[in-house]
Protein backbone atom coordinates (compact mmCIF):
# COMPACT_ATOMS: atom_id res chain seq x y z
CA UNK A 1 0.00 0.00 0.00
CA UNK A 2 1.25 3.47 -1.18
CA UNK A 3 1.86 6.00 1.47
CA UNK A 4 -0.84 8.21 0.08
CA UNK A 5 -3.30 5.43 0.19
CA UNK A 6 -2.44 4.86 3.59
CA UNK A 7 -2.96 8.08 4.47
CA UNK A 8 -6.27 8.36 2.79
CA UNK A 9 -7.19 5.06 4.98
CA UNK A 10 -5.81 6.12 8.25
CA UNK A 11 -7.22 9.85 7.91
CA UNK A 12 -10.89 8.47 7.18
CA UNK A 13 -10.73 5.86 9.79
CA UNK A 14 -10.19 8.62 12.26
CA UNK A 15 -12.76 11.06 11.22
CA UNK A 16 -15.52 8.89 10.29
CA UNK A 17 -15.46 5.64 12.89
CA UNK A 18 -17.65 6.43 16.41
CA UNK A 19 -15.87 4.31 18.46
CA UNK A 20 -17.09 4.00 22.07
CA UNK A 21 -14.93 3.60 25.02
CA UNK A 22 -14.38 -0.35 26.05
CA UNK A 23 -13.77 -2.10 29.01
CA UNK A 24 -10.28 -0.58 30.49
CA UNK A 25 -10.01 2.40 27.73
CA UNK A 26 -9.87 5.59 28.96
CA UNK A 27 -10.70 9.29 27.57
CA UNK A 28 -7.80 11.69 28.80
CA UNK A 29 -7.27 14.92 27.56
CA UNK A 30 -4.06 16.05 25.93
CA UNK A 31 -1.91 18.26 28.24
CA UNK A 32 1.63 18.60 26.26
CA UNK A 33 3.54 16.37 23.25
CA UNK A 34 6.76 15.38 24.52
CA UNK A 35 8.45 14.34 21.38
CA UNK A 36 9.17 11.25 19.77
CA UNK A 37 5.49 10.89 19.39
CA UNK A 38 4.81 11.13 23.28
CA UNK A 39 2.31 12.78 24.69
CA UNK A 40 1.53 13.96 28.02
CA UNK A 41 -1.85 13.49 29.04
CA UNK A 42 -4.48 14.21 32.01
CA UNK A 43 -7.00 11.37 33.63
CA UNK A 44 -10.12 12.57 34.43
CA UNK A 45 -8.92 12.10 38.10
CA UNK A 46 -6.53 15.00 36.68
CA UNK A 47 -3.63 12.05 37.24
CA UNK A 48 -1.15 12.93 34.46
CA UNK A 49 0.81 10.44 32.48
CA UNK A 50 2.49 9.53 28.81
CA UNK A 51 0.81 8.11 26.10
CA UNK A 52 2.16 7.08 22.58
CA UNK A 53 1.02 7.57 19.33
CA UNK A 54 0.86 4.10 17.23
CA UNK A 55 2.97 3.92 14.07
CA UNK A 56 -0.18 4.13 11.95
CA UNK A 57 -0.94 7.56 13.20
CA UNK A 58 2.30 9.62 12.76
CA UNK A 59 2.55 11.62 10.32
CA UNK A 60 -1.00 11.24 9.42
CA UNK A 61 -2.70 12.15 11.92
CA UNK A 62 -1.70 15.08 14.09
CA UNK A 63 -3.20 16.23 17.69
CA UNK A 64 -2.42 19.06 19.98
CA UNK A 65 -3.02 20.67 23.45
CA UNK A 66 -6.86 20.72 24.56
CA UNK A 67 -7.24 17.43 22.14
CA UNK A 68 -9.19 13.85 23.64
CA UNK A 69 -8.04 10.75 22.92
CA UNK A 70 -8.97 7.18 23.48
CA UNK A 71 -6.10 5.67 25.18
CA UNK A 72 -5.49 1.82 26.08
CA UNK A 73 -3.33 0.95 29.15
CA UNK A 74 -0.32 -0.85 28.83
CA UNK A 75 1.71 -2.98 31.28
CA UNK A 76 4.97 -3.06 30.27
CA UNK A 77 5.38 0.78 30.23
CA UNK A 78 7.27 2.62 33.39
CA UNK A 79 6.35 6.15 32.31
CA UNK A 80 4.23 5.60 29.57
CA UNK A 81 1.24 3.97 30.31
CA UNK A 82 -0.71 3.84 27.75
CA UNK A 83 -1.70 3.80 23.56
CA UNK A 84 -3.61 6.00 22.15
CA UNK A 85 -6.29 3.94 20.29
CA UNK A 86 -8.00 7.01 18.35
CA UNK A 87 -8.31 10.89 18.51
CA UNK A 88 -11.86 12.16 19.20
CA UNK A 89 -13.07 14.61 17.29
CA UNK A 90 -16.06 17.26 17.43
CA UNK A 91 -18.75 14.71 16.15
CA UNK A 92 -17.09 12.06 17.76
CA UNK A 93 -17.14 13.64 21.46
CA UNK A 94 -20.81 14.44 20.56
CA UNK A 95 -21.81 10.79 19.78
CA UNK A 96 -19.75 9.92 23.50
CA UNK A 97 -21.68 12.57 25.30
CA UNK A 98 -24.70 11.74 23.97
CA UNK A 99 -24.22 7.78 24.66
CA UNK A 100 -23.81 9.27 28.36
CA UNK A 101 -20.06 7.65 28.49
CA UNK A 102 -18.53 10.81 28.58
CA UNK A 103 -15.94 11.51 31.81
CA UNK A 104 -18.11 14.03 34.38
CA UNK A 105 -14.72 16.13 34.82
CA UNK A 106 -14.46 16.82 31.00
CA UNK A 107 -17.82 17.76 31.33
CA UNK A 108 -17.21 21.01 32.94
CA UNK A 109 -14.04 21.73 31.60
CA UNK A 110 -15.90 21.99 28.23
CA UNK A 111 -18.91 23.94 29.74
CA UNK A 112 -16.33 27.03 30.83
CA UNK A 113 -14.33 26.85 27.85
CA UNK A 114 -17.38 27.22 25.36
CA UNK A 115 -18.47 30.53 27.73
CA UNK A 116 -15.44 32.50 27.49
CA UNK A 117 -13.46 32.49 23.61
CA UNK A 118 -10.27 33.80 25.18
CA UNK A 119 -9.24 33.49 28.49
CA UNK A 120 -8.59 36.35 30.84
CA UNK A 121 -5.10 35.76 30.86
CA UNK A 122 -4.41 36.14 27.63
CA UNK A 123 -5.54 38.82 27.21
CA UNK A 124 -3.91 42.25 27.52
CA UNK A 125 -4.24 44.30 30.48
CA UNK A 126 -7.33 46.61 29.93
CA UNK A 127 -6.62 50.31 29.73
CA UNK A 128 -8.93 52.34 32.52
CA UNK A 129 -6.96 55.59 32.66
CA UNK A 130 -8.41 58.74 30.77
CA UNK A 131 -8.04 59.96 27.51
CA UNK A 132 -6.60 63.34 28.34
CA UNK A 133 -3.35 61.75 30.55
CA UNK A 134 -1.39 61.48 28.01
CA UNK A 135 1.40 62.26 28.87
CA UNK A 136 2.48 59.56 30.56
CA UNK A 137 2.54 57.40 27.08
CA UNK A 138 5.62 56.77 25.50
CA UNK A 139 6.90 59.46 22.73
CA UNK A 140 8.07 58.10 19.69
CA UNK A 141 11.46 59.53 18.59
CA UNK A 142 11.69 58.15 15.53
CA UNK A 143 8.93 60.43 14.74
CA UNK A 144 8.83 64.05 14.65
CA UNK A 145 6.92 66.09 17.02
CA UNK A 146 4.17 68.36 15.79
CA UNK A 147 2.40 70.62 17.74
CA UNK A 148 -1.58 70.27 16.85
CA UNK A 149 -4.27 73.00 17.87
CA UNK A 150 -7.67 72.96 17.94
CA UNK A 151 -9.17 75.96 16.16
CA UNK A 152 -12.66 75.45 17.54
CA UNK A 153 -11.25 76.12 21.23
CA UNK A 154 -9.39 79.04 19.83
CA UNK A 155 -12.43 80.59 18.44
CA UNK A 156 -14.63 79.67 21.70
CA UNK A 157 -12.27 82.14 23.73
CA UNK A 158 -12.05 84.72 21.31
CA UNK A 159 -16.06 84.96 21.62
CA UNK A 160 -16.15 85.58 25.45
């Protein structure tokens, strides 16, 4: 089998199979890769631990921070303990929820992250001083200085 076939295979198995958690499979969330196709990942008892990608997903099939997997434990693994068995997707975390096999702790972790779009950390600090302080912003000098005047306070003045 080409490569590209493979691909094709491997892609479409991912995206279009609803597969339901088993008997000792677990959904974790994806916390951090570690390289060499490790990835860190968090229990829904928020117990952290590696995983490993199986040779028919890399470079097919790529996952990052926030992601859910299926995982499968392993025995013979020290600090990885498990194999991820497939990535769930958007559909496929719907189909899991609504099956009612979905892990209560993801449940609310999904609930706040749908309410806010970015979260307050990120963003930058908000600005609450007035308009007219400005002198306490930061000049330019690669710019040169010009003096602006308002006419209409000008011509207020000259009235009175």
């Amino acid at each position: 089998m080409s490569k590209a076939t493979k691909r094709k295979h491997v892609t479409k198995e991912v995206l279009d199979d609803f597969i339901l958690p088993e008997d000792g499979q677990l959904i974790v969330k994806v916390t951090a890769g570690r390289g060499n196709n490790l990835h860190e990942v968090e229990s829904e008892n928020q117990e952290k631990f590696l995983v490993s990608m199986p040779t028919k997903f890399r470079k097919n099939v790529w996952i990052k921070r926030g992601d859910y997997v299926l995982v499968q434990p392993i025995e013979e693994g020290d600090k990885v303990k498990a194999e991820i068995v497939t990535i769930l997707y958007k559909e496929q975390i719907k189909y899991i929820k609504q099956e009612g096999l979905w892990p209560a702790a993801f449940k609310d972790n999904e609930e706040t992250k749908s309410d806010s779009m970015i979260p307050d950390d990120l963003l930058p600090p908000s600005d609450d001083s007035d308009e007219d302080n400005e002198c306490d912003s930061v000049v330019n000098i690669n710019r040169q200085q010009v003096a602006v005047y308002n006419e209409s306070d000008d011509s207020e003045n000259e009235d009175s």
